[in-house]
Structure formats: C-alpha cells, structure tokens
N, C-alpha and C. Protein backbone atom coordinates (compact mmCIF):
# COMPACT_ATOMS: atom_id res chain seq x y z
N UNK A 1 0.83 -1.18 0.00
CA UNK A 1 0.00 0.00 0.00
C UNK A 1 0.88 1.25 0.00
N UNK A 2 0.45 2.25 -0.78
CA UNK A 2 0.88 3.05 -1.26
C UNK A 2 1.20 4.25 0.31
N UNK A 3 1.98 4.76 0.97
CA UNK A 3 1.60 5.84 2.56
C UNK A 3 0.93 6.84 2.15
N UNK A 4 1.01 7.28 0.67
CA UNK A 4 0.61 8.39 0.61
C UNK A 4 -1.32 7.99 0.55
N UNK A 5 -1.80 7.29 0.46
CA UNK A 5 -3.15 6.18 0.19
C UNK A 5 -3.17 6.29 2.06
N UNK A 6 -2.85 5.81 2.97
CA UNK A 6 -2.92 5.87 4.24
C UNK A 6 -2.93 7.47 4.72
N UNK A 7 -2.31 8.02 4.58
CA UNK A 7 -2.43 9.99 4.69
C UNK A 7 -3.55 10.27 4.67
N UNK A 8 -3.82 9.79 3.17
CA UNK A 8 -4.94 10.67 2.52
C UNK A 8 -6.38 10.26 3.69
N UNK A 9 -6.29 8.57 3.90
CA UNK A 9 -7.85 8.18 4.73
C UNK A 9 -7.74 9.25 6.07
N UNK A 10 -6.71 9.21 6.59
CA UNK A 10 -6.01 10.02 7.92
C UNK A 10 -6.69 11.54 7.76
N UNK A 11 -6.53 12.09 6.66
CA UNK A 11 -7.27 13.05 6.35
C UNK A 11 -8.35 13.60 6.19
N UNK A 12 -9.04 12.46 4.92
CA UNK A 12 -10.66 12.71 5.34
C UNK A 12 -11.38 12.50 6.63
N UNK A 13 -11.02 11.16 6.68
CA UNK A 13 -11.59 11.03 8.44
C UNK A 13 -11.54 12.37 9.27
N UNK A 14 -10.29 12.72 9.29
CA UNK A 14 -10.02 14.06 10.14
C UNK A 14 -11.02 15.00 9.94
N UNK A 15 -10.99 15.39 8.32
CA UNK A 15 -12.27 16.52 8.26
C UNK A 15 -13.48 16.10 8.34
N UNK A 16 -14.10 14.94 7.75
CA UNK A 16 -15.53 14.51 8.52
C UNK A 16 -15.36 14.07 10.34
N UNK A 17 -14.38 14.62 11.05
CA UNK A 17 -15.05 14.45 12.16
C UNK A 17 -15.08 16.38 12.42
N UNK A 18 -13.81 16.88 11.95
CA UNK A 18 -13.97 18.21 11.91
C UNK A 18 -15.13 18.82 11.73
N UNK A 19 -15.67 18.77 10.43
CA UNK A 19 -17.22 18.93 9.94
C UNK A 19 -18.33 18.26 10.90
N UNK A 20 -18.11 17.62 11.22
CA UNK A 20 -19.13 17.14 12.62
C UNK A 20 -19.47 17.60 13.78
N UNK A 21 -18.27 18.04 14.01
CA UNK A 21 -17.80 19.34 15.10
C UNK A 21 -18.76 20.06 14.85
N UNK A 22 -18.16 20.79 14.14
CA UNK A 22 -18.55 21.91 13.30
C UNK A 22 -20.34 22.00 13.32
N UNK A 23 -20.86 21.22 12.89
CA UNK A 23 -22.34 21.04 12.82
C UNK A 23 -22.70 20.89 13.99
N UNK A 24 -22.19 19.92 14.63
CA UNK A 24 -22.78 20.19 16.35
C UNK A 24 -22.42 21.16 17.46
N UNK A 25 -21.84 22.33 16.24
CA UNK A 25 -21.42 24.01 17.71
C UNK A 25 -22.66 25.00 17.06
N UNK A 26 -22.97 24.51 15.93
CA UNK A 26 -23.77 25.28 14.92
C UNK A 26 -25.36 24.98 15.51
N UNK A 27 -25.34 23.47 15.72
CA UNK A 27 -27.09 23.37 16.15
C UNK A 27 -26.91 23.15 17.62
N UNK A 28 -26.04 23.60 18.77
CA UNK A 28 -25.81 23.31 19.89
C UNK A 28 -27.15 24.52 20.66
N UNK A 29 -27.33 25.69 19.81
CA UNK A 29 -28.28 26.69 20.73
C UNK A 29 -29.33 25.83 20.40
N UNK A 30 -30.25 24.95 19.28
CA UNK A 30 -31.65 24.87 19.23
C UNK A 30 -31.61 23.33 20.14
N UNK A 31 -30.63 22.88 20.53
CA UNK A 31 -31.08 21.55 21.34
C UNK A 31 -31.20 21.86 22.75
N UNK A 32 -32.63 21.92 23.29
CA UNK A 32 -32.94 22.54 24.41
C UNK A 32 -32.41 21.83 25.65
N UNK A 33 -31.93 20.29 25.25
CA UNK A 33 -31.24 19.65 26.47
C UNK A 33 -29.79 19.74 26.70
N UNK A 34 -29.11 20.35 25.89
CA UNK A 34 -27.63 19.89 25.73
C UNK A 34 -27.37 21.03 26.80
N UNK A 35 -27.95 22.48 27.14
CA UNK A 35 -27.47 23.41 28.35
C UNK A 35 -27.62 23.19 29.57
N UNK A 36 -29.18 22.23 29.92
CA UNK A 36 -29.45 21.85 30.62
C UNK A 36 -28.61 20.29 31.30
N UNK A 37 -27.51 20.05 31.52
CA UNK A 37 -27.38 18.62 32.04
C UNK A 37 -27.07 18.59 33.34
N UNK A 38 -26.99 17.32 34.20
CA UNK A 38 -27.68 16.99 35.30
C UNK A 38 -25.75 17.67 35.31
N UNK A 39 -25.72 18.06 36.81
CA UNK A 39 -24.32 18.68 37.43
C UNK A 39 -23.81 20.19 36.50
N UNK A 40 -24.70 20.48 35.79
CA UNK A 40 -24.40 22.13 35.75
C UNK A 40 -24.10 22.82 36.36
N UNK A 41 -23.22 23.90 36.89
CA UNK A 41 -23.50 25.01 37.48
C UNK A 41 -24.10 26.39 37.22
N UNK A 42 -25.01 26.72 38.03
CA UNK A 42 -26.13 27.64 37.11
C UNK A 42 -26.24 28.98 38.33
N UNK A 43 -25.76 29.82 38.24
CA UNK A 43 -25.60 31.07 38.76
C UNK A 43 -26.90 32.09 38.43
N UNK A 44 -27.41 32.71 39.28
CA UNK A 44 -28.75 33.00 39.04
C UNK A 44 -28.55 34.30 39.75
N UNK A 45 -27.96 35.53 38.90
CA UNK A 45 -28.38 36.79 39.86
C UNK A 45 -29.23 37.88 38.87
N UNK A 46 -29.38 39.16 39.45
CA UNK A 46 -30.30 40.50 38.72
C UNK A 46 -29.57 40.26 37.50
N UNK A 47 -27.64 40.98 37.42
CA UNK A 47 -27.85 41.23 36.36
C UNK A 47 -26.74 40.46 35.51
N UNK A 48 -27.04 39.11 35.81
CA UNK A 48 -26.47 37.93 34.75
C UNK A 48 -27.76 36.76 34.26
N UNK A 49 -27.29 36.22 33.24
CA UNK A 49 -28.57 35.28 32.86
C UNK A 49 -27.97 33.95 33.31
C-alpha cells in the first residue's frame, strides 16, 4: 500500500469528524437539552442570565 493512500484516509476522516464538530457548535443553541445537564452550574443573579 501506497503511505501516501494511508495519509490521505487520515485526512478525510479528520475533516468529517472536523465537519461534525462543526455542525454540532452550529445546532448546539436549538437543542434545548444539551445546556441543561444533570451537574451544571447555574448562577442566578439581577444582572447575569
């Protein structure tokens, strides 16, 4: 097998997990559970949210 053939899989893999990332920082505000998880710390004053 060719290394430069091994690189290359090393690579795509890399960017489809990159791109995956990527998509899950992008839809991270509309998933209403992912802010909410059990052991949060959640600070609650006047003038912070």
């Amino acid at each position: 097998m060719n290394p430069l053939f091994s690189l290359g899989k090393v690579l795509i893999i890399t960017g489809i997990a990159i791109t995956c990332i990527g998509i899950l920082v992008v839809l991270a505000p509309k998933l209403p559970w992912l802010g909410k998880l059990p052991g949060d710390i959640v600070i609650k004053k006047e003038n912070l949210r």
